[in-house]
N, C-alpha and C. Protein backbone atom coordinates (compact mmCIF):
# COMPACT_ATOMS: atom_id res chain seq x y z
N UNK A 1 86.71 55.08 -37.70
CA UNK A 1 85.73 55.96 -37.08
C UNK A 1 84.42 55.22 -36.85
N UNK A 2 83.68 55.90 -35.92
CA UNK A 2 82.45 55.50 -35.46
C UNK A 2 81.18 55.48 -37.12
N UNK A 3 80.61 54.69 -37.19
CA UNK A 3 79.60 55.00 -38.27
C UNK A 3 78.40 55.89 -37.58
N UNK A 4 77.59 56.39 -38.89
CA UNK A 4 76.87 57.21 -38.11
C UNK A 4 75.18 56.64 -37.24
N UNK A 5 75.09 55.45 -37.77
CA UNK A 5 73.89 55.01 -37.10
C UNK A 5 74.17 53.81 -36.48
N UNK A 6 73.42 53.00 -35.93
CA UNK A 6 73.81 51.49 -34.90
C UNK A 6 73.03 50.59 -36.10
N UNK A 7 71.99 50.92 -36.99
CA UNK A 7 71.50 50.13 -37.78
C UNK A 7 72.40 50.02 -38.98
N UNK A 8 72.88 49.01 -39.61
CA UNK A 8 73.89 48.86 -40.79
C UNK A 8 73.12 48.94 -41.88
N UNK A 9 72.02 48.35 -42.64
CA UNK A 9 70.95 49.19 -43.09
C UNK A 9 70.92 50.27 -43.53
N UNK A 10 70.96 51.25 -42.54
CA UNK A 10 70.93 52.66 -42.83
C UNK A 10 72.29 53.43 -43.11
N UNK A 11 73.55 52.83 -42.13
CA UNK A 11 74.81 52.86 -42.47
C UNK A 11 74.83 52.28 -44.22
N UNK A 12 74.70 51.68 -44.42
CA UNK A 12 74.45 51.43 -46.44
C UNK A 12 74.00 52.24 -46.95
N UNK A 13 72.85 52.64 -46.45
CA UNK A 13 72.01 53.88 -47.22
C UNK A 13 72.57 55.22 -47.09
N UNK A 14 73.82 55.40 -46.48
CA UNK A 14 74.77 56.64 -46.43
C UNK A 14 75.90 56.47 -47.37
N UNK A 15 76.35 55.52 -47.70
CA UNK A 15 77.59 54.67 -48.89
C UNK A 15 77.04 54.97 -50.04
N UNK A 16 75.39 54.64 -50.12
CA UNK A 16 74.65 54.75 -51.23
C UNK A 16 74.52 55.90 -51.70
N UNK A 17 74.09 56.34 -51.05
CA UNK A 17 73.36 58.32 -51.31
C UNK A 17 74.50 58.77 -51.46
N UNK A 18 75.79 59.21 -50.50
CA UNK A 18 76.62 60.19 -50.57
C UNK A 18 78.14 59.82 -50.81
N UNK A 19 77.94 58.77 -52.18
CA UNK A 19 79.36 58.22 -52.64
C UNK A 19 80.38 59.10 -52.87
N UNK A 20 79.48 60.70 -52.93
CA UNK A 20 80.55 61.90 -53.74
C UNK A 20 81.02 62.63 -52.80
N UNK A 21 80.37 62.40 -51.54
CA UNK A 21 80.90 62.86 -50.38
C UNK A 21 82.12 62.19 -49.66
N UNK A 22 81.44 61.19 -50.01
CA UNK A 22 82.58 59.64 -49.25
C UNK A 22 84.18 59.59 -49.52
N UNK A 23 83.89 59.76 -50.99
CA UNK A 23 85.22 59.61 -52.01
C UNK A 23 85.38 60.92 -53.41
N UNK A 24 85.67 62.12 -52.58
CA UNK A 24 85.56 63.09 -53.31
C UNK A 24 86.28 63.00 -54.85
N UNK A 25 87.29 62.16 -54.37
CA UNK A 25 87.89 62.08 -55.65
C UNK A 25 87.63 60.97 -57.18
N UNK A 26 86.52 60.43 -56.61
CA UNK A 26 85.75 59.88 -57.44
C UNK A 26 85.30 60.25 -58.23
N UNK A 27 85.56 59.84 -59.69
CA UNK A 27 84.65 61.03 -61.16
C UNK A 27 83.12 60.23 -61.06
N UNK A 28 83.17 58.86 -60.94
CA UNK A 28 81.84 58.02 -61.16
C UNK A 28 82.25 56.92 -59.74
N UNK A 29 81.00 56.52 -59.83
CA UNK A 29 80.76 55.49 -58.91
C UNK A 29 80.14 54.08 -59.08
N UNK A 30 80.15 52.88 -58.83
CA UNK A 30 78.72 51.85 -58.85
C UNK A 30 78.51 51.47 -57.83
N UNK A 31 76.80 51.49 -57.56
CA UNK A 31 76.78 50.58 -56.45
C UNK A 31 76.23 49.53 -56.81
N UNK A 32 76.31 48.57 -56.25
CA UNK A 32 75.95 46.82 -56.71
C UNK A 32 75.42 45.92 -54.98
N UNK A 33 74.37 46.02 -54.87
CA UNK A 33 73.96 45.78 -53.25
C UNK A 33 74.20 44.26 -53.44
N UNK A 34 74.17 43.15 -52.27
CA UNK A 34 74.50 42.10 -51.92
C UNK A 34 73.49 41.35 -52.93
N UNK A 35 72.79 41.83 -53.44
CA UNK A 35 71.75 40.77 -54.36
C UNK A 35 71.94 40.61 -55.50
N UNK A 36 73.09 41.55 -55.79
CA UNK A 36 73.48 41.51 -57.46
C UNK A 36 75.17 40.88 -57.10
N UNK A 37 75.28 40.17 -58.47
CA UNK A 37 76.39 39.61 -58.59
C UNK A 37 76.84 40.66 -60.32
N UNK A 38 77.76 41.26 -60.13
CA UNK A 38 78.36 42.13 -61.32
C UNK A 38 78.83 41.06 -62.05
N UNK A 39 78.34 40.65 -63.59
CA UNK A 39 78.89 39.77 -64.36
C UNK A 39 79.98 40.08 -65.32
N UNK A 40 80.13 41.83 -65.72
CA UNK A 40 80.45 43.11 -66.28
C UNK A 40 81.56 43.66 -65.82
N UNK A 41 82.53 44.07 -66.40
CA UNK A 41 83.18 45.05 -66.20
C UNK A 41 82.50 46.32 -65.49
N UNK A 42 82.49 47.21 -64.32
CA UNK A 42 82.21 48.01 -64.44
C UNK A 42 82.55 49.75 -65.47
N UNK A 43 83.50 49.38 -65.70
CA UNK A 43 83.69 50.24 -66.65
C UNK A 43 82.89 49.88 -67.74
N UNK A 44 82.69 48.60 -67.93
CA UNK A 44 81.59 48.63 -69.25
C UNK A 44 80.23 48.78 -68.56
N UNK A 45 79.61 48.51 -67.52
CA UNK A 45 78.76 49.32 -67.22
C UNK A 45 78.66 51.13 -67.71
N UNK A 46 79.56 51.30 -67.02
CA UNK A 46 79.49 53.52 -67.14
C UNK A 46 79.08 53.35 -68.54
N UNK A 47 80.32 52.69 -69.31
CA UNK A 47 80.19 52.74 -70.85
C UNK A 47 78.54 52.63 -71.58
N UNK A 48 78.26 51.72 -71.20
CA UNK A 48 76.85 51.37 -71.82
C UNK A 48 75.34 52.48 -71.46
N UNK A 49 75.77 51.82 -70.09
CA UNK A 49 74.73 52.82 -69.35
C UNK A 49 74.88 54.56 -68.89
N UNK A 50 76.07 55.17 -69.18
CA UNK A 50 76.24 56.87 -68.73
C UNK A 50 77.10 57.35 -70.28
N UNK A 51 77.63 56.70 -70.22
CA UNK A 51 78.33 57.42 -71.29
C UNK A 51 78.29 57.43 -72.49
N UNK A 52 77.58 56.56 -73.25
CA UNK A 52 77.16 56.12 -74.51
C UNK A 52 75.80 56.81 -74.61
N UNK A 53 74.65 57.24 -73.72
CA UNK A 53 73.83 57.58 -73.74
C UNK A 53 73.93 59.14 -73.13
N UNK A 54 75.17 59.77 -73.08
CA UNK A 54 75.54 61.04 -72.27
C UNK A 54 74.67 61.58 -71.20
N UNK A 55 74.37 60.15 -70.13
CA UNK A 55 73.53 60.48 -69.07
C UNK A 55 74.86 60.66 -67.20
N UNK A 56 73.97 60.82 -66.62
CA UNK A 56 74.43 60.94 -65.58
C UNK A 56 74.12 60.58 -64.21
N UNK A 57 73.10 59.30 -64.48
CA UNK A 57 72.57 58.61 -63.60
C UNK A 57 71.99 57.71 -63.72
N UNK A 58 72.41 56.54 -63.74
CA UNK A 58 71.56 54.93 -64.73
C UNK A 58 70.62 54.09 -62.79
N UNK A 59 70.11 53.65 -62.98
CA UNK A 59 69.29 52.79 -62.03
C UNK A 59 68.50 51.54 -62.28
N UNK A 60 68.63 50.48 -61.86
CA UNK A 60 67.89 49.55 -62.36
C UNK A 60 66.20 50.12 -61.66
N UNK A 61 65.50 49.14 -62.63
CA UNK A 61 64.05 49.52 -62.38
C UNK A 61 63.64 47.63 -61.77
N UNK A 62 62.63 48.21 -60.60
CA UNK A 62 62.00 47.19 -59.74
C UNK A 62 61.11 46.14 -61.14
N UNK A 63 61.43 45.19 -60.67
CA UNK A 63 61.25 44.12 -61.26
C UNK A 63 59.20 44.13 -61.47
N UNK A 64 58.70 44.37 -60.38
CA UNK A 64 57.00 43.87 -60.61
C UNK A 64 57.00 45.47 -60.00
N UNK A 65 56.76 46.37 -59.08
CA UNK A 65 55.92 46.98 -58.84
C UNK A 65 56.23 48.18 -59.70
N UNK A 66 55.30 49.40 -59.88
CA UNK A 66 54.85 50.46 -60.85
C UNK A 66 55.11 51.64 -60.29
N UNK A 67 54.69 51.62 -59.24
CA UNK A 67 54.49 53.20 -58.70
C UNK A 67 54.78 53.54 -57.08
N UNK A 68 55.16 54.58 -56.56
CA UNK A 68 55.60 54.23 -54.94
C UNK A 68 54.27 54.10 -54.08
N UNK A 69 52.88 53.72 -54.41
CA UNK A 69 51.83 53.48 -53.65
C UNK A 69 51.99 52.02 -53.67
N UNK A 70 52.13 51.42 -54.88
CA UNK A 70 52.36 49.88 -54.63
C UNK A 70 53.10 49.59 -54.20
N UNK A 71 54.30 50.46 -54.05
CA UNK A 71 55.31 49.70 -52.90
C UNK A 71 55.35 50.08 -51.70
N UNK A 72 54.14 51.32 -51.03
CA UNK A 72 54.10 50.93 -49.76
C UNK A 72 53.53 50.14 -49.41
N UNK A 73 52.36 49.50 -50.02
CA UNK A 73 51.43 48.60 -49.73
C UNK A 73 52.13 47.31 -49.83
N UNK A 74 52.61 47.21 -50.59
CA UNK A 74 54.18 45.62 -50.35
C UNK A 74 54.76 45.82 -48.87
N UNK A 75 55.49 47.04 -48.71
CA UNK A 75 56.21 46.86 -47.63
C UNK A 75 55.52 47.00 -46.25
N UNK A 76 54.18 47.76 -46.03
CA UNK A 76 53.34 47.42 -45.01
C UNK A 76 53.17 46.11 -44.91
N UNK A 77 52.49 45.26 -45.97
CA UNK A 77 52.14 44.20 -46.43
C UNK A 77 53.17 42.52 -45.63
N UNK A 78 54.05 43.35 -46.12
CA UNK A 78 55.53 42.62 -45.89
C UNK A 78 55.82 42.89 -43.89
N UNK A 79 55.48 44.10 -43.56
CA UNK A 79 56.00 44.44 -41.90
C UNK A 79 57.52 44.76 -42.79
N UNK A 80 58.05 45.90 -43.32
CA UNK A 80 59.39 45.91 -43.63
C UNK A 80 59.35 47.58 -43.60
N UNK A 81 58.95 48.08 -43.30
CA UNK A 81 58.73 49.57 -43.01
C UNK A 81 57.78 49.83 -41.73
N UNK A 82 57.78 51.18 -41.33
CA UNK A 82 57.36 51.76 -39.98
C UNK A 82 55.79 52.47 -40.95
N UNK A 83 54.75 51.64 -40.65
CA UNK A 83 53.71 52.66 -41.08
C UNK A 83 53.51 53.61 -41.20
N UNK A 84 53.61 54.45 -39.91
CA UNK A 84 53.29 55.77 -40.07
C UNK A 84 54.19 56.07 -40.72
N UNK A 85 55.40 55.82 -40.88
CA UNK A 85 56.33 57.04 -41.74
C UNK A 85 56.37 56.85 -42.82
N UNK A 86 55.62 55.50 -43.67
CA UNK A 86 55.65 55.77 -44.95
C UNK A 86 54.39 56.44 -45.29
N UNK A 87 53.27 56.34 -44.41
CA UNK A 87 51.73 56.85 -44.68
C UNK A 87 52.55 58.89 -44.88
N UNK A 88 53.30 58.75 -43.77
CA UNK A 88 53.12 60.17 -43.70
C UNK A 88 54.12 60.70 -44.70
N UNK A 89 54.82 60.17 -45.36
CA UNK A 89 55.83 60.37 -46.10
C UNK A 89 55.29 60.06 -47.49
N UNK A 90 53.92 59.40 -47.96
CA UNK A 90 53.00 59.74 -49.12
C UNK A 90 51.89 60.81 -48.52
N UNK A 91 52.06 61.22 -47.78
CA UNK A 91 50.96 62.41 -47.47
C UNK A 91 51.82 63.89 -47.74
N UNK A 92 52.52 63.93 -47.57
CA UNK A 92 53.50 64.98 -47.48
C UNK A 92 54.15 65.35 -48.96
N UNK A 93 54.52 63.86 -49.48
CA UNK A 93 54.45 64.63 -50.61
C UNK A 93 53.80 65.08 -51.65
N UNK A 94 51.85 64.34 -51.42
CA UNK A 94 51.09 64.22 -52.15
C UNK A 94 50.25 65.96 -51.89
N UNK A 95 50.70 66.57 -50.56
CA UNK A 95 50.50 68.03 -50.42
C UNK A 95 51.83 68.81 -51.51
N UNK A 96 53.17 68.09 -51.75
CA UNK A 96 53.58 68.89 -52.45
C UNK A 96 53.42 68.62 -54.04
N UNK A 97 52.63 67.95 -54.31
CA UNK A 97 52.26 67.72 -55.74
C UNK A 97 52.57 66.33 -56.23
N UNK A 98 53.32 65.31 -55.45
CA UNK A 98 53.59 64.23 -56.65
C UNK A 98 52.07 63.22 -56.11
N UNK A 99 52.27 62.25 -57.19
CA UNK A 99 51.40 61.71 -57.52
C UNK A 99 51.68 60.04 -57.04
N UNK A 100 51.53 59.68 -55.85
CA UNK A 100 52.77 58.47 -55.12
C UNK A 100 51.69 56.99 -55.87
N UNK A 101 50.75 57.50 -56.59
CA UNK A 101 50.06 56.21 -57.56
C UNK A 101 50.41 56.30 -59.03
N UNK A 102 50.36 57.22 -59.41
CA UNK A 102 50.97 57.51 -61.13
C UNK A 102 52.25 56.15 -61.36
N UNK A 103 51.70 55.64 -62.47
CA UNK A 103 52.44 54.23 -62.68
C UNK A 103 53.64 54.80 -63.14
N UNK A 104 54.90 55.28 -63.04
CA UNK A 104 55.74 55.35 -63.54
C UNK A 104 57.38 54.83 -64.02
N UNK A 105 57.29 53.32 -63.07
CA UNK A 105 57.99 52.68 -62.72
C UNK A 105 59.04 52.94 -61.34
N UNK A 106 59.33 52.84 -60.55
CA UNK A 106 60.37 52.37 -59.78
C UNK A 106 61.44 51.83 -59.75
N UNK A 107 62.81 52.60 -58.65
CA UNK A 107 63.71 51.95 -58.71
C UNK A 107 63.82 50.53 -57.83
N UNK A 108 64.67 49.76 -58.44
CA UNK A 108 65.01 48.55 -57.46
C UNK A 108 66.27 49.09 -56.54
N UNK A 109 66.65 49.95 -57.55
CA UNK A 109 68.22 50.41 -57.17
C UNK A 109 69.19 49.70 -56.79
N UNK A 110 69.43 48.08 -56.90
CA UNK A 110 70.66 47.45 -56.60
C UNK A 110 71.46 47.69 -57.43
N UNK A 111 71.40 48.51 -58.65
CA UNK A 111 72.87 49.13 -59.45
C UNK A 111 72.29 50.71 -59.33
N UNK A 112 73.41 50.93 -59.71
CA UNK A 112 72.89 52.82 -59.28
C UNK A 112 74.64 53.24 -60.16
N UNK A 113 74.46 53.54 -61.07
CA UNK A 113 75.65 54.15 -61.52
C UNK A 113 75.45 55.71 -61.83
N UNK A 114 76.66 56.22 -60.96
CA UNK A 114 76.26 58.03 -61.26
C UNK A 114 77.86 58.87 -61.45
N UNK A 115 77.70 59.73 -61.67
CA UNK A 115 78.63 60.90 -62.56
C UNK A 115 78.87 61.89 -61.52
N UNK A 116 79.66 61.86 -60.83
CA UNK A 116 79.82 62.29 -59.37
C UNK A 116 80.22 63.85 -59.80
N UNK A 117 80.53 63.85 -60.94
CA UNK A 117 80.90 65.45 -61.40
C UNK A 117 79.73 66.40 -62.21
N UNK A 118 78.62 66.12 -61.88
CA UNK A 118 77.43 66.05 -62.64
C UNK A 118 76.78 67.08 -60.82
N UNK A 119 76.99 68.23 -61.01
CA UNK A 119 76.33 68.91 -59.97
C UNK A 119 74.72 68.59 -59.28
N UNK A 120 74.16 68.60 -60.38
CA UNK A 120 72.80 67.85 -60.48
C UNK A 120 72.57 66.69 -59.71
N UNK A 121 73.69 65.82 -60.18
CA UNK A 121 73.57 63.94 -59.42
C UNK A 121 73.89 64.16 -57.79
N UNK A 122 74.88 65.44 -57.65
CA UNK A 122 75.37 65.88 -56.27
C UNK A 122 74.08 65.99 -55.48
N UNK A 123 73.61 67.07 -55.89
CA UNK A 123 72.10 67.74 -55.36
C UNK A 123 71.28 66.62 -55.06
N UNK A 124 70.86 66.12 -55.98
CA UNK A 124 69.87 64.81 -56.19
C UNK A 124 70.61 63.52 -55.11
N UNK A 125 71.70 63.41 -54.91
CA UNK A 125 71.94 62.54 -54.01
C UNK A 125 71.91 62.78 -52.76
N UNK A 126 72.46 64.00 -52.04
CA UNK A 126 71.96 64.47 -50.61
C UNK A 126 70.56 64.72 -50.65
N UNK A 127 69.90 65.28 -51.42
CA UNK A 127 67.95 65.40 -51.58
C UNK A 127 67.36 63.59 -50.83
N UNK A 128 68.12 63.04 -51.74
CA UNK A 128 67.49 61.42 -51.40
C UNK A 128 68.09 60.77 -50.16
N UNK A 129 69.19 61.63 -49.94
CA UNK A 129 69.48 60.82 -48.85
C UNK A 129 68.93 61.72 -47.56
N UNK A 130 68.29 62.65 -47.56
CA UNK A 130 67.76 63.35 -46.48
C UNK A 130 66.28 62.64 -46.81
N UNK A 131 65.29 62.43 -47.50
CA UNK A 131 64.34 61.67 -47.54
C UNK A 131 64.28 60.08 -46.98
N UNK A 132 65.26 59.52 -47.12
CA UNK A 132 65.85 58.34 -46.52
C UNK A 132 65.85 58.38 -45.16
N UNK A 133 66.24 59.69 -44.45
CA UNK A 133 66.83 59.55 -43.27
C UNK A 133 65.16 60.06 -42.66
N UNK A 134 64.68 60.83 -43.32
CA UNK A 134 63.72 61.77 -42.79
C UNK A 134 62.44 60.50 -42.34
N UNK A 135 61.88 59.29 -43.65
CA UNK A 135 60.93 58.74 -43.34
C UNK A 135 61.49 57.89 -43.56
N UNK A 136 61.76 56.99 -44.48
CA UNK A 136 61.84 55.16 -44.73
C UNK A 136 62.93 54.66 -45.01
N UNK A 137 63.47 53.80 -44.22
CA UNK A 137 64.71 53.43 -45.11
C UNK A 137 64.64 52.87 -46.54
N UNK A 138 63.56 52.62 -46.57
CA UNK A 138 63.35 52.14 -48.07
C UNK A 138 63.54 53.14 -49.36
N UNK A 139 64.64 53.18 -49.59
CA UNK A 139 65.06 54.25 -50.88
C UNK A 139 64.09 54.27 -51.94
N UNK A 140 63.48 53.18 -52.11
CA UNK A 140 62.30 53.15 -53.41
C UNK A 140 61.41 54.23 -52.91
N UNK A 141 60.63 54.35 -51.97
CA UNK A 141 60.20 55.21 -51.59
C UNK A 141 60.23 56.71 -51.82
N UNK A 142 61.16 56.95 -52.25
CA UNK A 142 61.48 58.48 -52.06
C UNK A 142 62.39 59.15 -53.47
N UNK A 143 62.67 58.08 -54.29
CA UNK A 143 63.76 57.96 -55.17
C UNK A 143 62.89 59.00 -56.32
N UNK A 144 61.88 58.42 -56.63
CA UNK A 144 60.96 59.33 -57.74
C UNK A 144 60.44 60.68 -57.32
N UNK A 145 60.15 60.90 -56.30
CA UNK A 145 59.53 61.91 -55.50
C UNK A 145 60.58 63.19 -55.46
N UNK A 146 62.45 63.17 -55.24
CA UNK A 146 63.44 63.60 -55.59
C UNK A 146 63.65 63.91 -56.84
N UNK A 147 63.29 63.26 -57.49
CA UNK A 147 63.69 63.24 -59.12
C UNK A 147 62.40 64.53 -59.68
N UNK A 148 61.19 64.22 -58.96
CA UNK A 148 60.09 64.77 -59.36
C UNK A 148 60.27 66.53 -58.99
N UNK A 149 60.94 66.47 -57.42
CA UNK A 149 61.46 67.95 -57.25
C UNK A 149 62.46 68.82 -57.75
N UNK A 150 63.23 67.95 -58.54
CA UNK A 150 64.27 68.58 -59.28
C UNK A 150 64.49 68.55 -60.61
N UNK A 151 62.93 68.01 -61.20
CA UNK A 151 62.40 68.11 -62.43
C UNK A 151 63.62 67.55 -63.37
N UNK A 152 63.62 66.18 -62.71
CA UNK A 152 64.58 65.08 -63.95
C UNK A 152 63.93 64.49 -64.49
């Protein structure tokens, strides 16, 4: 079948977000983007990171930046995002209450392990992937701001 966008990029960022859609029959998932090399079993991933800790959504955290204001200012910085849509995509949500400077860390998200039977992770993954589609492809962007609306 046809994919749904001409940018592959964003075709990833649909694999990413809606693994539970993709592969219904999936209990869990990993994603591991081209920059990570898995040294691990993934099953000892789930193990360590979801199931030993009876969570339902593990993420690596961005290496240097803090908060999603410093990482628009990287990716303006950088030319790797569309200005206006990340300006307007911290304006929008800073009318709905989050706080896009509050240091709270960030995802890097090149591992993303989730619990596809976890209704919650369901919700939370179409939420992020409509924020994705809506302003930036940059998933960091929008990853906390989701989490923040569904009070995880």
């Amino acid at each position: 079948e046809r994919a749904p966008f001409e940018e592959p990029r964003r075709n990833a960022r649909v694999i990413k977000t809606l693994g539970h859609r993709l592969f219904p029959a999936a209990l869990y998932s990993v994603w591991a983007d081209s920059k990570l090399t898995l040294t691990l079993d993934p099953l000892v991933l789930l193990d360590r990171l979801l199931w030993r800790r009876n969570a339902h959504i593990a993420i690596s955290s961005h290496p240097v930046r803090l908060s999603m204001k410093e990482e628009h200012d990287a990716l303006i910085a950088k030319k790797m995002t569309d200005p206006r849509a990340a300006a307007e995509q911290i304006e929008v949500y800073a009318a709905m209450g989050f706080d896009a400077s509050r240091k709270e860390g960030i995802p890097d998200s090149s591992l993303l392990l989730r619990d596809h039977t976890s209704p919650l992770v369901q919700i939370f993954q179409c939420a992020w992937n409509n924020e994705i589609d809506r302003y930036t492809i940059r998933d960091q962007m929008s990853f906390n701001f989701v989490a923040h609306l569904l009070e995880l």
